[in-house]
Protein backbone atom coordinates (compact mmCIF):
# COMPACT_ATOMS: atom_id res chain seq x y z
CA UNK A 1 183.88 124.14 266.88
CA UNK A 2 182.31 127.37 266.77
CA UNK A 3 179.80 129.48 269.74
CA UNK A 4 176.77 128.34 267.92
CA UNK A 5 178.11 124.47 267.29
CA UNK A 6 178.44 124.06 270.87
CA UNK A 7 175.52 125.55 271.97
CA UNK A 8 173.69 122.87 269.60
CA UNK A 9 175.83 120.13 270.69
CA UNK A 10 175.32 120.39 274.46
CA UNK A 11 171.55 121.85 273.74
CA UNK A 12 171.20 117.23 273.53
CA UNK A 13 170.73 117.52 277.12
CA UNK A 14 168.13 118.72 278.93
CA UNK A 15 169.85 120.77 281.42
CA UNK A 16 171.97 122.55 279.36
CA UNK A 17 168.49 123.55 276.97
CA UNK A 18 166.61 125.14 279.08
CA UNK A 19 169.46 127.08 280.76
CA UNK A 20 170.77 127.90 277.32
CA UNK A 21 167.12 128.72 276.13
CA UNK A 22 167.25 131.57 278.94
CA UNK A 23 170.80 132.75 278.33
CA UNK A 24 170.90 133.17 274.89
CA UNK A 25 167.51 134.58 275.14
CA UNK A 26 167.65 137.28 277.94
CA UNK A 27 171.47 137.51 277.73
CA UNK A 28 172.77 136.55 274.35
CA UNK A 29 175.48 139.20 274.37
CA UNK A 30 176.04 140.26 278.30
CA UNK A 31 179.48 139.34 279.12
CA UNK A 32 178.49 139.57 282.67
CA UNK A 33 176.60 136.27 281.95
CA UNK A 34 179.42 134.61 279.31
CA UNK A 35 181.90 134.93 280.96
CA UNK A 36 181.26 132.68 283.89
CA UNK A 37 180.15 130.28 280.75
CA UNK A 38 182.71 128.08 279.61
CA UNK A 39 181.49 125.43 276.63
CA UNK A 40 184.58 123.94 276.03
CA UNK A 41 184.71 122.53 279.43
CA UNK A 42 180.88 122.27 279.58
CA UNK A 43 180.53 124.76 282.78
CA UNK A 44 178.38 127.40 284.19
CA UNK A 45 179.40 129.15 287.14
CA UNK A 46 175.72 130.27 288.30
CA UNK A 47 176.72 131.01 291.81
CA UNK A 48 179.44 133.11 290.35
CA UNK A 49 176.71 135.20 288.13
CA UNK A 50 174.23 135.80 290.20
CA UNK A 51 176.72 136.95 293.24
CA UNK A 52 176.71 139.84 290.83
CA UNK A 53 175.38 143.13 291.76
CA UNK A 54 174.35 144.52 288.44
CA UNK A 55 171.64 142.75 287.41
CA UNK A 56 168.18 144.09 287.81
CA UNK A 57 165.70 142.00 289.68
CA UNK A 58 163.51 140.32 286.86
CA UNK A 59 167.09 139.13 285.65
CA UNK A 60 168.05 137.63 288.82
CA UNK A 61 165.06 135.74 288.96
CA UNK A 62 165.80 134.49 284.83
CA UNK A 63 169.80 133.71 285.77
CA UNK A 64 167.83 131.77 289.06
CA UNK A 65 165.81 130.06 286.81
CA UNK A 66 168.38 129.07 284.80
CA UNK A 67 170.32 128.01 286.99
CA UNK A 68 167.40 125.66 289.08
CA UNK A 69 167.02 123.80 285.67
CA UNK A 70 170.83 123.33 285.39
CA UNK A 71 171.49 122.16 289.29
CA UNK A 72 169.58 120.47 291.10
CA UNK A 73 171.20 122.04 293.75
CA UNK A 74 169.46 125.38 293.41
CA UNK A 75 166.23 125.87 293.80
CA UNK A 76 163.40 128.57 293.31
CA UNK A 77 160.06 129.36 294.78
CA UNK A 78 158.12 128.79 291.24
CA UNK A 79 155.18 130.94 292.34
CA UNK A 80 157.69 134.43 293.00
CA UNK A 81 158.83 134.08 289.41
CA UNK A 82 155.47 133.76 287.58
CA UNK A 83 154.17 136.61 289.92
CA UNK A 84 156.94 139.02 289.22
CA UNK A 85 157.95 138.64 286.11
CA UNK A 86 156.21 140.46 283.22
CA UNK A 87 154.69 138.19 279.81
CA UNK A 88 157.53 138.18 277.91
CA UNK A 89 160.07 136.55 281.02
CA UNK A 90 157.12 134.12 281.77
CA UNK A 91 157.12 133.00 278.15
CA UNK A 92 160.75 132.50 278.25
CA UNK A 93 160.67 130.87 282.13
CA UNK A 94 157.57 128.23 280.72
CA UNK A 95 159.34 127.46 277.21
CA UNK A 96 162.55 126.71 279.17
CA UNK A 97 160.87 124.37 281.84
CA UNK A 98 158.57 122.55 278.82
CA UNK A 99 162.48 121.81 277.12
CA UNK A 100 163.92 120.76 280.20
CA UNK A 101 160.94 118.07 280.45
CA UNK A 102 161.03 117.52 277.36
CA UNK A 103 157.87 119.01 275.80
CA UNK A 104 157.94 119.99 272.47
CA UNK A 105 157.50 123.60 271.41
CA UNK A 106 153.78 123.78 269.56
């Protein structure tokens, strides 16, 4: 199965949309973000990704995002990111929470 197969495949759940929704969005070719992604064994290593230096601070706050709506475990103060990131990120942050719940896109 190809990249694009199992992004579709595991897209079925909820978690792994909206997280996907941001990564291939904001990230679709940084290997800083892919390789800490494995689909084969249906893992993401957030805490791995965003212990990472390089990334500015709006993508912090996306890879946080991302990785709230794939763990439970980590969680985000929902007012910082709609006040600091620009139009575009909030799109992408509000499309990716309306998948996770299960919203269709209009």
């Amino acid at each position: 199965m190809n990249r694009d197969e199992q992004i579709n495949t595991l897209s079925r759940a909820s978690d792994w949309r909206a997280a996907l929704i941001i990564l291939t969005s904001a990230f679709a070719q940084d290997s800083r973000v892919w390789q800490h992604v494995n689909l084969e064994r249906e893992e993401i290593f957030f805490r791995t990704i965003l212990e990472d230096g390089t990334f500015s601070a709006g993508e912090r706050i996306l890879l946080s995002v991302a990785a709230s709506l794939f763990n439970r475990e980590h969680s985000i103060n929902l007012w910082e990111v709609l006040n600091r990131l620009d139009e575009t990120n909030t799109a992408l942050v509000l499309t990716a929470i309306r998948s996770f719940i299960g919203e269709q896109q209009a």
